[in-house]
Protein backbone atom coordinates (compact mmCIF):
# COMPACT_ATOMS: atom_id res chain seq x y z
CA UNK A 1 27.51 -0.43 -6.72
CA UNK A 2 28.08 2.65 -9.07
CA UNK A 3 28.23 6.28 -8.10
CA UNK A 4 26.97 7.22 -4.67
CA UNK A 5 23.77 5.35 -5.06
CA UNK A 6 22.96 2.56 -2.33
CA UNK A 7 20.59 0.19 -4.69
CA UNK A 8 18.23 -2.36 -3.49
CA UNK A 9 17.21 -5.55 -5.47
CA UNK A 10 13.47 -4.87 -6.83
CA UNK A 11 10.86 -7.45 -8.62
CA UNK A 12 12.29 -8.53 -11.60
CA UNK A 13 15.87 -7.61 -11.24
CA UNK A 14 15.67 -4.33 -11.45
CA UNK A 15 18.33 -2.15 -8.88
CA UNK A 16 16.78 1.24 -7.57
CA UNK A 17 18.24 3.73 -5.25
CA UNK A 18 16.19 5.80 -2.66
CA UNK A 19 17.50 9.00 -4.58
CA UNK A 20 14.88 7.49 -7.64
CA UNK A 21 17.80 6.17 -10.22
CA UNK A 22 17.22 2.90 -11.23
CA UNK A 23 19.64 0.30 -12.93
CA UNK A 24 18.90 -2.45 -15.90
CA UNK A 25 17.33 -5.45 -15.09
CA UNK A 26 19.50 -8.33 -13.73
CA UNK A 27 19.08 -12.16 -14.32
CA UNK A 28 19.52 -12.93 -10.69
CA UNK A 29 19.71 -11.01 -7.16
CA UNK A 30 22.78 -9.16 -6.80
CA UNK A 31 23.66 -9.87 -3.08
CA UNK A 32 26.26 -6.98 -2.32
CA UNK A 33 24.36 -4.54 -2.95
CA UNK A 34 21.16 -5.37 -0.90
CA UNK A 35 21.60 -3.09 2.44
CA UNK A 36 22.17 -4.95 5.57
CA UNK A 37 19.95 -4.37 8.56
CA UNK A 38 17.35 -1.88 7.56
CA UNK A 39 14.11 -4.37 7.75
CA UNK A 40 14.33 -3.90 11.33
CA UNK A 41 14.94 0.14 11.00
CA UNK A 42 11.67 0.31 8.53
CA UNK A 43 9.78 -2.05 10.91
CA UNK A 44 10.32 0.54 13.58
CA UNK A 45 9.92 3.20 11.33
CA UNK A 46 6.62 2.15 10.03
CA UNK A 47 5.29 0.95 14.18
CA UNK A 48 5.75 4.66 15.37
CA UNK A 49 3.96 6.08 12.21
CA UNK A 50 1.25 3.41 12.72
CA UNK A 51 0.81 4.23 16.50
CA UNK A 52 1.34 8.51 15.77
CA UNK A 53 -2.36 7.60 14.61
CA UNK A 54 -1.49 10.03 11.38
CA UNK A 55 -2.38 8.42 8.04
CA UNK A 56 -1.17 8.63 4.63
CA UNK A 57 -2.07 11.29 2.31
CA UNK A 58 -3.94 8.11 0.27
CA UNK A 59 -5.07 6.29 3.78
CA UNK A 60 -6.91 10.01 4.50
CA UNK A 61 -8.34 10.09 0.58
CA UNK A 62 -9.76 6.26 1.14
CA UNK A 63 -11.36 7.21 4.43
CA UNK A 64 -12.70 9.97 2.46
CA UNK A 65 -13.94 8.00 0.08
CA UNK A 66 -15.60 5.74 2.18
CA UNK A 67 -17.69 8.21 4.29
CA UNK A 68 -18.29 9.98 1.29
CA UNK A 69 -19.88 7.12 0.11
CA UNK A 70 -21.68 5.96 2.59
CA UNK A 71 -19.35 2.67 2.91
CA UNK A 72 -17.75 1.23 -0.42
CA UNK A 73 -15.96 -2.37 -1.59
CA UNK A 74 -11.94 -2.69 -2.27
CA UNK A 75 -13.33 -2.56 -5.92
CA UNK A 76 -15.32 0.68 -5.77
CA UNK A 77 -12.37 2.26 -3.62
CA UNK A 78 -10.03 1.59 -6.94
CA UNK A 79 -12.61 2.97 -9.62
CA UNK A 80 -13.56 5.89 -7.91
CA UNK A 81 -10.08 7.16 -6.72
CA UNK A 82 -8.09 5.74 -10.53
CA UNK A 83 -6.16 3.55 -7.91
CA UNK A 84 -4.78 0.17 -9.09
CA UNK A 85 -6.15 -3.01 -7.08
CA UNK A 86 -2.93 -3.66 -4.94
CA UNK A 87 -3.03 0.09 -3.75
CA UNK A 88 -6.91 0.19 -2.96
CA UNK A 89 -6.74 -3.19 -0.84
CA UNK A 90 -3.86 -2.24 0.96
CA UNK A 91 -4.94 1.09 1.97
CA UNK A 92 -8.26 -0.41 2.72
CA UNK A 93 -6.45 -3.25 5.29
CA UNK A 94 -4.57 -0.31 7.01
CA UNK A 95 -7.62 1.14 7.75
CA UNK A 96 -9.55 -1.97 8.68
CA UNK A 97 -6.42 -2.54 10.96
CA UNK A 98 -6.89 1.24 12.74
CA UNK A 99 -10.46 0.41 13.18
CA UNK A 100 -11.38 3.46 11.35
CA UNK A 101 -13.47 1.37 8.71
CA UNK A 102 -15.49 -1.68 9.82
CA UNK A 103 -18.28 -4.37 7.57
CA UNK A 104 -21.46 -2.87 7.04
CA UNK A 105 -22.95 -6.25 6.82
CA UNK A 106 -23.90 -5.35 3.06
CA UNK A 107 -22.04 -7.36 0.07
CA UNK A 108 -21.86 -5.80 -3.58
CA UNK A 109 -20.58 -7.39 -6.82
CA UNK A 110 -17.53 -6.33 -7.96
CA UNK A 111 -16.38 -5.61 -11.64
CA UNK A 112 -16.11 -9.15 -11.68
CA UNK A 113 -18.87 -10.29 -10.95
CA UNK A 114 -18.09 -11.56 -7.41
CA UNK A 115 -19.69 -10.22 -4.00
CA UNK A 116 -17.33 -7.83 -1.91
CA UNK A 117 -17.91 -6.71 1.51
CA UNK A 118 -19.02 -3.29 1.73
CA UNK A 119 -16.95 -0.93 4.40
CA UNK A 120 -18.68 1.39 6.42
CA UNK A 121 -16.42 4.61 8.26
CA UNK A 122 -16.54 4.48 12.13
């Protein structure tokens, strides 16, 4: 490790401290300097936020979104809001897993051409 910065190992080699600075990218996974015992700590962390029942600033927006909308796909979700794809499903599961969006039943295509289950706000 350099400096004062504790790095973790992200995709593709790169190193990246909580502070934001990021180091190079690195052929293979650079063991000493991948923090011991914090899955556990950010499990917890992320349980009591879960159960607080407070969302995210983009968890809120979605839900917005949604009712807005009288129910939406994953794929409308990400056009409307300029999210990318991984951002707009996940946000989408974590509110299918509150219960605060549900299946309307309905399926739309998606940019793709494929049908998506439309999401209706409780």
């Amino acid at each position: 490790m350099s400096g004062r910065h504790v790095y973790r190992v992200l995709g593709g080699g790169i190193r990246a401290c909580a502070c934001g600075a990021r180091e190079g990218v690195y052929t293979e996974a650079l063991e000493d300097d991948v923090p011991r015992g914090r899955e556990e700590t950010s499990q917890q962390a992320f349980d009591v936020h879960q159960q607080s029942g407070r969302r995210s600033t983009l968890q809120q927006q979605v839900l917005d979104y949604v009712r807005e909308h009288g129910g939406a796909t994953s794929d409308e979700v990400e056009v409307g809001l300029g999210l990318t794809h991984q951002t707009a499903s996940a946000r989408m599961n974590d509110l299918k897993r509150a219960n605060l969006v549900v299946k309307s039943g309905e399926r739309r295509p998606t940019r793709q051409g494929r049908n998506a289950d439309v999401y209706r706000a409780i």
